[in-house]
N, C-alpha and C. Protein backbone atom coordinates (compact mmCIF):
# COMPACT_ATOMS: atom_id res chain seq x y z
N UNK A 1 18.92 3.56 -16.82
CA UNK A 1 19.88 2.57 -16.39
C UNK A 1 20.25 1.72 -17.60
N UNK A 2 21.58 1.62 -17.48
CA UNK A 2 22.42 0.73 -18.69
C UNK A 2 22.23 -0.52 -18.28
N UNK A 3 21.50 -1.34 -19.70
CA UNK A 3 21.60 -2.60 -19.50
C UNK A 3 23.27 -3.95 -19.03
N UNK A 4 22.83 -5.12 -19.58
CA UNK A 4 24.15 -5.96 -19.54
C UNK A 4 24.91 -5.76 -20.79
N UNK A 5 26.17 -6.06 -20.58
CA UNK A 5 26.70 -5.90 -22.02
C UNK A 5 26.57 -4.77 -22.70
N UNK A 6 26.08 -3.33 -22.58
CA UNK A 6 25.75 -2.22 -22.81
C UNK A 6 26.37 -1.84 -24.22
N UNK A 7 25.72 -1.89 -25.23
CA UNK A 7 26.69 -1.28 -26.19
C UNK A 7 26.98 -2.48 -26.96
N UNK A 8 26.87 -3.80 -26.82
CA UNK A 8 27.57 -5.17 -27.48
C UNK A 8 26.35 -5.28 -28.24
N UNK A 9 26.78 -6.99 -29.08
CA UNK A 9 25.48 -7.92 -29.95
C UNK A 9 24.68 -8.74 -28.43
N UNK A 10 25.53 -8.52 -27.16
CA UNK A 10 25.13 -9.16 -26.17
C UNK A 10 24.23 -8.50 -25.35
N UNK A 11 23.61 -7.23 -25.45
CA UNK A 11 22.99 -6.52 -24.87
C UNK A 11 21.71 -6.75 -23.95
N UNK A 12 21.36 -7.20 -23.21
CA UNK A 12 20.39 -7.31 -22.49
C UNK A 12 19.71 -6.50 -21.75
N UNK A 13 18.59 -5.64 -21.39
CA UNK A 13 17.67 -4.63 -20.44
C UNK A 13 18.05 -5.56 -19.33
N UNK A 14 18.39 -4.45 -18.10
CA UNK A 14 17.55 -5.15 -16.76
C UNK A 14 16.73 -5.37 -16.64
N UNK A 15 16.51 -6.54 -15.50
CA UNK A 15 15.32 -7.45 -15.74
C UNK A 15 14.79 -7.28 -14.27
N UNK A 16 13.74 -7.29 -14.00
CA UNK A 16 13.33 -7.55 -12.69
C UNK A 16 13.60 -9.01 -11.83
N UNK A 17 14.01 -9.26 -11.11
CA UNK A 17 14.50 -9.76 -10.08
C UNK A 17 12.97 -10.82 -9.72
N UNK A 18 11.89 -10.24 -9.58
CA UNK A 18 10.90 -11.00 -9.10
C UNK A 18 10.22 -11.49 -10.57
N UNK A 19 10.04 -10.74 -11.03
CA UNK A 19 8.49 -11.27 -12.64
C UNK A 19 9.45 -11.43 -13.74
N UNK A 20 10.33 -11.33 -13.64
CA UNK A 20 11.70 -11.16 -15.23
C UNK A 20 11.58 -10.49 -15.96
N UNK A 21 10.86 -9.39 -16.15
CA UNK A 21 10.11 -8.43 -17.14
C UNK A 21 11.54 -7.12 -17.35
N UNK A 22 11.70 -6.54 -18.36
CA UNK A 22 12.50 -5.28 -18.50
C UNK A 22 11.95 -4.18 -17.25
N UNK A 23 12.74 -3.75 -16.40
CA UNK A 23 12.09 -2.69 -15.41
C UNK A 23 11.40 -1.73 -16.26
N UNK A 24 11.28 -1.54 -17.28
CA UNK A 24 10.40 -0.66 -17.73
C UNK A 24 9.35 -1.40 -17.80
N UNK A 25 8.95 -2.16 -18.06
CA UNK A 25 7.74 -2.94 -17.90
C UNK A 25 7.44 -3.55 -16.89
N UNK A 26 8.21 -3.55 -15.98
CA UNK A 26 8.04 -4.25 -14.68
C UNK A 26 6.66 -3.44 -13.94
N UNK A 27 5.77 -3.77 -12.72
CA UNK A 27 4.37 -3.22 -12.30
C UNK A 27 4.55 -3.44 -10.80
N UNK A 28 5.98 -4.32 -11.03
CA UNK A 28 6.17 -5.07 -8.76
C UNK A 28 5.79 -3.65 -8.27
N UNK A 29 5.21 -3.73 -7.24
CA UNK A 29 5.22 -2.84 -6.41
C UNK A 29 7.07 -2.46 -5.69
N UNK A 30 7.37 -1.32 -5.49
CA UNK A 30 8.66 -0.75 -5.62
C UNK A 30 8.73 0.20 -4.11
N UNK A 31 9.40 0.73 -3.40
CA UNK A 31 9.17 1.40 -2.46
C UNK A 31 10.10 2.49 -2.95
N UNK A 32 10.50 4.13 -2.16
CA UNK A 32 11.53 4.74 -3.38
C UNK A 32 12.73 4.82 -3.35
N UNK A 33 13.24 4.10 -2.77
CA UNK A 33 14.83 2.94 -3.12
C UNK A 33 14.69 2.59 -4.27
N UNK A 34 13.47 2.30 -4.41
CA UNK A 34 13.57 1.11 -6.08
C UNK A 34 13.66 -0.25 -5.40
N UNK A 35 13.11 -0.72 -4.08
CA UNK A 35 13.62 -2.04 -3.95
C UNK A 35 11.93 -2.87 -3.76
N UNK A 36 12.14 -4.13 -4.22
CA UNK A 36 10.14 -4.14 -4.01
C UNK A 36 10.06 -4.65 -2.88
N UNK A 37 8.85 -3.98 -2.34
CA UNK A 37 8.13 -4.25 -1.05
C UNK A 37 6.95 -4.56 -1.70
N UNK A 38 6.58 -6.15 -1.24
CA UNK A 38 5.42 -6.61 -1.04
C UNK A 38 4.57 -6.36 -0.25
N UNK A 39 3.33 -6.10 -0.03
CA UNK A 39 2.69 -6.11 1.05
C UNK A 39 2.95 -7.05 2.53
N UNK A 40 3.46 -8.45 1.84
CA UNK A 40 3.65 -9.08 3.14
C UNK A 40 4.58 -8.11 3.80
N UNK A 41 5.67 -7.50 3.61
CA UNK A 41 6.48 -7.14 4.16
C UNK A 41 5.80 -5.51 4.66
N UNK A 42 4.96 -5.05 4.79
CA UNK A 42 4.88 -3.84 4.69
C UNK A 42 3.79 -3.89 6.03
N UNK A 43 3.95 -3.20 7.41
CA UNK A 43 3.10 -3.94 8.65
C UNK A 43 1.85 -2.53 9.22
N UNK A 44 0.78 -2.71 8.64
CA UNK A 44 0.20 -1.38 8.91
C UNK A 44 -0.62 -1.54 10.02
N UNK A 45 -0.73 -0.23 10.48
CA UNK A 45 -1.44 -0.57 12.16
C UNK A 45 -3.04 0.07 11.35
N UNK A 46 -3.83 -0.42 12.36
CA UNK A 46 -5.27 0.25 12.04
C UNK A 46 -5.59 0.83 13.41
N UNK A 47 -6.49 2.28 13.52
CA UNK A 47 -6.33 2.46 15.13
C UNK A 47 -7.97 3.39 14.52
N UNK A 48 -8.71 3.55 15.58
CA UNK A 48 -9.11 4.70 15.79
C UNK A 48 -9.02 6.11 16.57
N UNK A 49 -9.84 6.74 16.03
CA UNK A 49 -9.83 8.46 16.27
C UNK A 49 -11.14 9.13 16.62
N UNK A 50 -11.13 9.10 17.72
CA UNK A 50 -12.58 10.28 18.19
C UNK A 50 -12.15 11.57 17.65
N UNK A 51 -13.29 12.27 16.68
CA UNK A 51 -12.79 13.56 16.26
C UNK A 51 -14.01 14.47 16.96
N UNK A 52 -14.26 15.70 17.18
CA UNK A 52 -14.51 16.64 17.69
C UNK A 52 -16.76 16.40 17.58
N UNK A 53 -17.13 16.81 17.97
CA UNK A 53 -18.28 16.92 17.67
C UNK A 53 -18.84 14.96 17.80
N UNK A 54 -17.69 14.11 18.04
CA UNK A 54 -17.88 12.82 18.75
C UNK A 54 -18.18 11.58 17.47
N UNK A 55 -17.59 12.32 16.40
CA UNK A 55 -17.25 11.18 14.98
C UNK A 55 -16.45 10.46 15.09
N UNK A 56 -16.18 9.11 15.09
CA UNK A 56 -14.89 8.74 14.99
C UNK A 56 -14.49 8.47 13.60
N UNK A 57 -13.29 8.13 13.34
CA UNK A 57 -13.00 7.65 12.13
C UNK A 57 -11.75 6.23 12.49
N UNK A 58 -11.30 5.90 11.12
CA UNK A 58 -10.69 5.09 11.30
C UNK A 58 -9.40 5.33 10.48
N UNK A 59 -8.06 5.11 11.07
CA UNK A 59 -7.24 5.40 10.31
C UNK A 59 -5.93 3.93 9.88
N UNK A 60 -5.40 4.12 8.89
CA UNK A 60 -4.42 3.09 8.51
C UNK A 60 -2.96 3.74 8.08
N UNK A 61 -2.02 3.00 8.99
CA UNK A 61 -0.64 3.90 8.85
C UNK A 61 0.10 2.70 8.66
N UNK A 62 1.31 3.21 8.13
CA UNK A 62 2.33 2.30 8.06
C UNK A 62 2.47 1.41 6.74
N UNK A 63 1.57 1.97 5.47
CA UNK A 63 1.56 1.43 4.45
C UNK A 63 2.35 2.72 3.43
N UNK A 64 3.58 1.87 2.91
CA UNK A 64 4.60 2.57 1.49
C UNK A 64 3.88 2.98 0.73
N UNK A 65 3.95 5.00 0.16
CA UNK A 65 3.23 5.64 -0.45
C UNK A 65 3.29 4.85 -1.77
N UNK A 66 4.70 4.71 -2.34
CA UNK A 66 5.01 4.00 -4.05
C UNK A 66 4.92 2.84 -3.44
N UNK A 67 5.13 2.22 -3.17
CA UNK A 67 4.34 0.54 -3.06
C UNK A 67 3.20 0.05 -3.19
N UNK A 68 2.84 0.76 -2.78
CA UNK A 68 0.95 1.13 -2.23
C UNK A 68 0.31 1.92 -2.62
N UNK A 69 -0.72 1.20 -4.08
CA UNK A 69 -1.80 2.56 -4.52
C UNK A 69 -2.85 2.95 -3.77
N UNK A 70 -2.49 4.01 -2.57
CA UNK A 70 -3.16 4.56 -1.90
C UNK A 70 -4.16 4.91 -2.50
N UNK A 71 -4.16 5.39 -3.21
CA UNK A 71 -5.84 6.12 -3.91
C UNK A 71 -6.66 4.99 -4.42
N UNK A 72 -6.61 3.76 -5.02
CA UNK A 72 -7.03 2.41 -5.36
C UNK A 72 -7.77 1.81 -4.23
N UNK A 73 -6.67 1.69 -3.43
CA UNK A 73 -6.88 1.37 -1.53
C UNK A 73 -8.34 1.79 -0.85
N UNK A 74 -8.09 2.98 -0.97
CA UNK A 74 -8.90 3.92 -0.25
C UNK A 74 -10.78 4.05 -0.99
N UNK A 75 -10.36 4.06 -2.75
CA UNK A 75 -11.55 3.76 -3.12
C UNK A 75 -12.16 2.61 -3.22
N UNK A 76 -11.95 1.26 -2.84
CA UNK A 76 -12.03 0.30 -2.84
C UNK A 76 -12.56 -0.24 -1.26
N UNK A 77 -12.17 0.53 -0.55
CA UNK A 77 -12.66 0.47 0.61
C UNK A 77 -13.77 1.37 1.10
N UNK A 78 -13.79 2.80 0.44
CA UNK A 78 -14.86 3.61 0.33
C UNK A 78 -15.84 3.00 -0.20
N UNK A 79 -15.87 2.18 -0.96
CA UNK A 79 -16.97 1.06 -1.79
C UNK A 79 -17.31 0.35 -0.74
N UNK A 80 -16.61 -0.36 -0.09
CA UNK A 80 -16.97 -1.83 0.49
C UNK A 80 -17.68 -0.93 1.78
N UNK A 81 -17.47 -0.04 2.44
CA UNK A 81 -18.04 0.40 3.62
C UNK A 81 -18.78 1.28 3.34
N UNK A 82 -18.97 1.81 2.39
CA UNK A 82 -20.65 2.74 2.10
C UNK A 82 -20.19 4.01 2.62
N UNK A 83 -18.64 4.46 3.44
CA UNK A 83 -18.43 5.72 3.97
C UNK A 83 -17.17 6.87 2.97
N UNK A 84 -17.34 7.47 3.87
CA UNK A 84 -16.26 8.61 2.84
C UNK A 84 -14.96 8.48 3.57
N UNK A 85 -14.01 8.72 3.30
CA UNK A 85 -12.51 8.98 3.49
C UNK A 85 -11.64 9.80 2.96
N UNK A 86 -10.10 9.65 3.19
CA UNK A 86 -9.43 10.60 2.46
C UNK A 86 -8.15 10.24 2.66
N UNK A 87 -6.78 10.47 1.95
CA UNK A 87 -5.75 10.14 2.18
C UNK A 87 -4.59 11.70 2.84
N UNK A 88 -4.34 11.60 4.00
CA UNK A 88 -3.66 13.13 4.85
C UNK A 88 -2.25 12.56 6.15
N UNK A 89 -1.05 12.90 4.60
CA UNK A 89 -0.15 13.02 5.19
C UNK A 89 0.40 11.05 5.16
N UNK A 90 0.23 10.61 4.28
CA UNK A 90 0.47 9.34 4.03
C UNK A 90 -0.56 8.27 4.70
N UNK A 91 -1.62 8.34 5.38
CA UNK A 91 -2.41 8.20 6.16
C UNK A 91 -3.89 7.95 5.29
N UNK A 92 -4.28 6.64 5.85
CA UNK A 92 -5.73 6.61 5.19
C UNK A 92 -6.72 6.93 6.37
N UNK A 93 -7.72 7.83 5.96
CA UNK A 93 -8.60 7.85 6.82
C UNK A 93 -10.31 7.66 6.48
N UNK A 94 -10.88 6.55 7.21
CA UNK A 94 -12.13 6.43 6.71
C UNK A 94 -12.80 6.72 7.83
N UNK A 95 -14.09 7.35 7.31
CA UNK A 95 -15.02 7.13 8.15
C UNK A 95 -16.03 6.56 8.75
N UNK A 96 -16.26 6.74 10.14
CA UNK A 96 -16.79 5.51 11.29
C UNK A 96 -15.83 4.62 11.69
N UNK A 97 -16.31 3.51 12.64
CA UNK A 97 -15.05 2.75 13.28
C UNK A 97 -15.48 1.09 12.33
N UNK A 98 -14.18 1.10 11.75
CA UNK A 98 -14.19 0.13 10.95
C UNK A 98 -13.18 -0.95 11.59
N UNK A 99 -12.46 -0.68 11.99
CA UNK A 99 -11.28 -1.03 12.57
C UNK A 99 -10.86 -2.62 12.33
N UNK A 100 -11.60 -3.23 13.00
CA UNK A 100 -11.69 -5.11 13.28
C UNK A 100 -12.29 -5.53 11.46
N UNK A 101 -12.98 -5.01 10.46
CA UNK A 101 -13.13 -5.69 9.68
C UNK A 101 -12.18 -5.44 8.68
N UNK A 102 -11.15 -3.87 8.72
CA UNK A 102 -10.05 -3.16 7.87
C UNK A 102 -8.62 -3.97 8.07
N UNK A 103 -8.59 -4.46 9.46
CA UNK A 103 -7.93 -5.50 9.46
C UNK A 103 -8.35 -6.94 9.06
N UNK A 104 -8.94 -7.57 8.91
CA UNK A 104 -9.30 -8.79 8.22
C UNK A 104 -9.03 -8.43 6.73
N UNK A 105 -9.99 -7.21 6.44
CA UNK A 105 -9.64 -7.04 5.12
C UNK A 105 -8.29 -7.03 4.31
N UNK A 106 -7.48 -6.70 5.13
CA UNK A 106 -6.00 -6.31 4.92
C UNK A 106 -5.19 -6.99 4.86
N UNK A 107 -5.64 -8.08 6.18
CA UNK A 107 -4.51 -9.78 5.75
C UNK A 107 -5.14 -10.60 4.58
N UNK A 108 -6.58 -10.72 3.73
CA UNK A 108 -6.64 -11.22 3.07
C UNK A 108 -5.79 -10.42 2.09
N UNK A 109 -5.32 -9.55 1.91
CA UNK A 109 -4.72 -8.73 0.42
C UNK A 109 -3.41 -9.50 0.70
N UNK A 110 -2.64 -9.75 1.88
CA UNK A 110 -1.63 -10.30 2.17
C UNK A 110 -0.65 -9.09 3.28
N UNK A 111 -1.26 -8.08 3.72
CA UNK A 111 -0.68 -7.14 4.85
C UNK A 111 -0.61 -7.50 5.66
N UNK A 112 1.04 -7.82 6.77
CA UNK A 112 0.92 -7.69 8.01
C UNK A 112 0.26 -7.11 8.86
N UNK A 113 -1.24 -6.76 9.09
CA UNK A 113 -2.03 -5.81 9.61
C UNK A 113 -2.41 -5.92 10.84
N UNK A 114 -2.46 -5.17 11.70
CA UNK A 114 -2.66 -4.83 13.20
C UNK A 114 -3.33 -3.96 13.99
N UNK A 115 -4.42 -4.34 14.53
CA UNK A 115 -5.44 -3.65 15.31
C UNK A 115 -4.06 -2.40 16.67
N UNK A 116 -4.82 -1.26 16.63
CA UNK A 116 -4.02 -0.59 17.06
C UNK A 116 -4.80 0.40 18.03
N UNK A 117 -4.22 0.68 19.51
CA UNK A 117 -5.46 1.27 19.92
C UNK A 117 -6.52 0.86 21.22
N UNK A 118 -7.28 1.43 21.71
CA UNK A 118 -7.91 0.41 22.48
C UNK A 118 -9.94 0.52 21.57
């Protein structure tokens, strides 16, 4: 993308809109429009899942793949809960029922987050 003034002594990079940084240096989280989505804005449900043999797990939807370093996410939470997970089909899935503390966890980051489910 062509800066301002493109080509002049007046030349300026685009700038990011939120941090003022050259978009090449810019880090905002971005959705793939290119437009940034903050987490506030981004509303993920948390629900559980009885899986076969009577495991449940816990899953988190509704969070922007490029907005959202899913893989960061997921190991960071694999830490804090001592369990394994995996990311399938834009979808976080951890294991056991975490549910009520994945949401707490989630509005402190700043996510609209929502128990989902019974």
């Amino acid at each position: 993308m062509s800066g301002l003034f493109d080509g002049t002594p007046l030349e300026r990079p685009v700038t990011c809109e939120q941090c003022g940084k050259p978009r090449k240096q810019c880090k905002c989280p971005r959705n793939a429009t290119g437009q940034i989505l903050n987490p506030r804005d981004q509303h993920p449900r948390v629900s559980r899942e009885r899986r076969s043999g009577g495991k449940t797990i816990t899953i988190i939807t509704g969070l922007d793949n490029r907005a959202t370093n899913l893989q960061q996410l997921l190991k960071d939470l694999k830490t804090k809960f001592g369990a394994g997970g995996t990311i399938t089909e834009g979808r976080i899935e951890l294991q056991g029922d975490h549910r009520d503390k994945l949401v707490a966890i989630l509005k402190e980051r700043g996510y609209q987050a929502k128990p989902s489910g019974g």
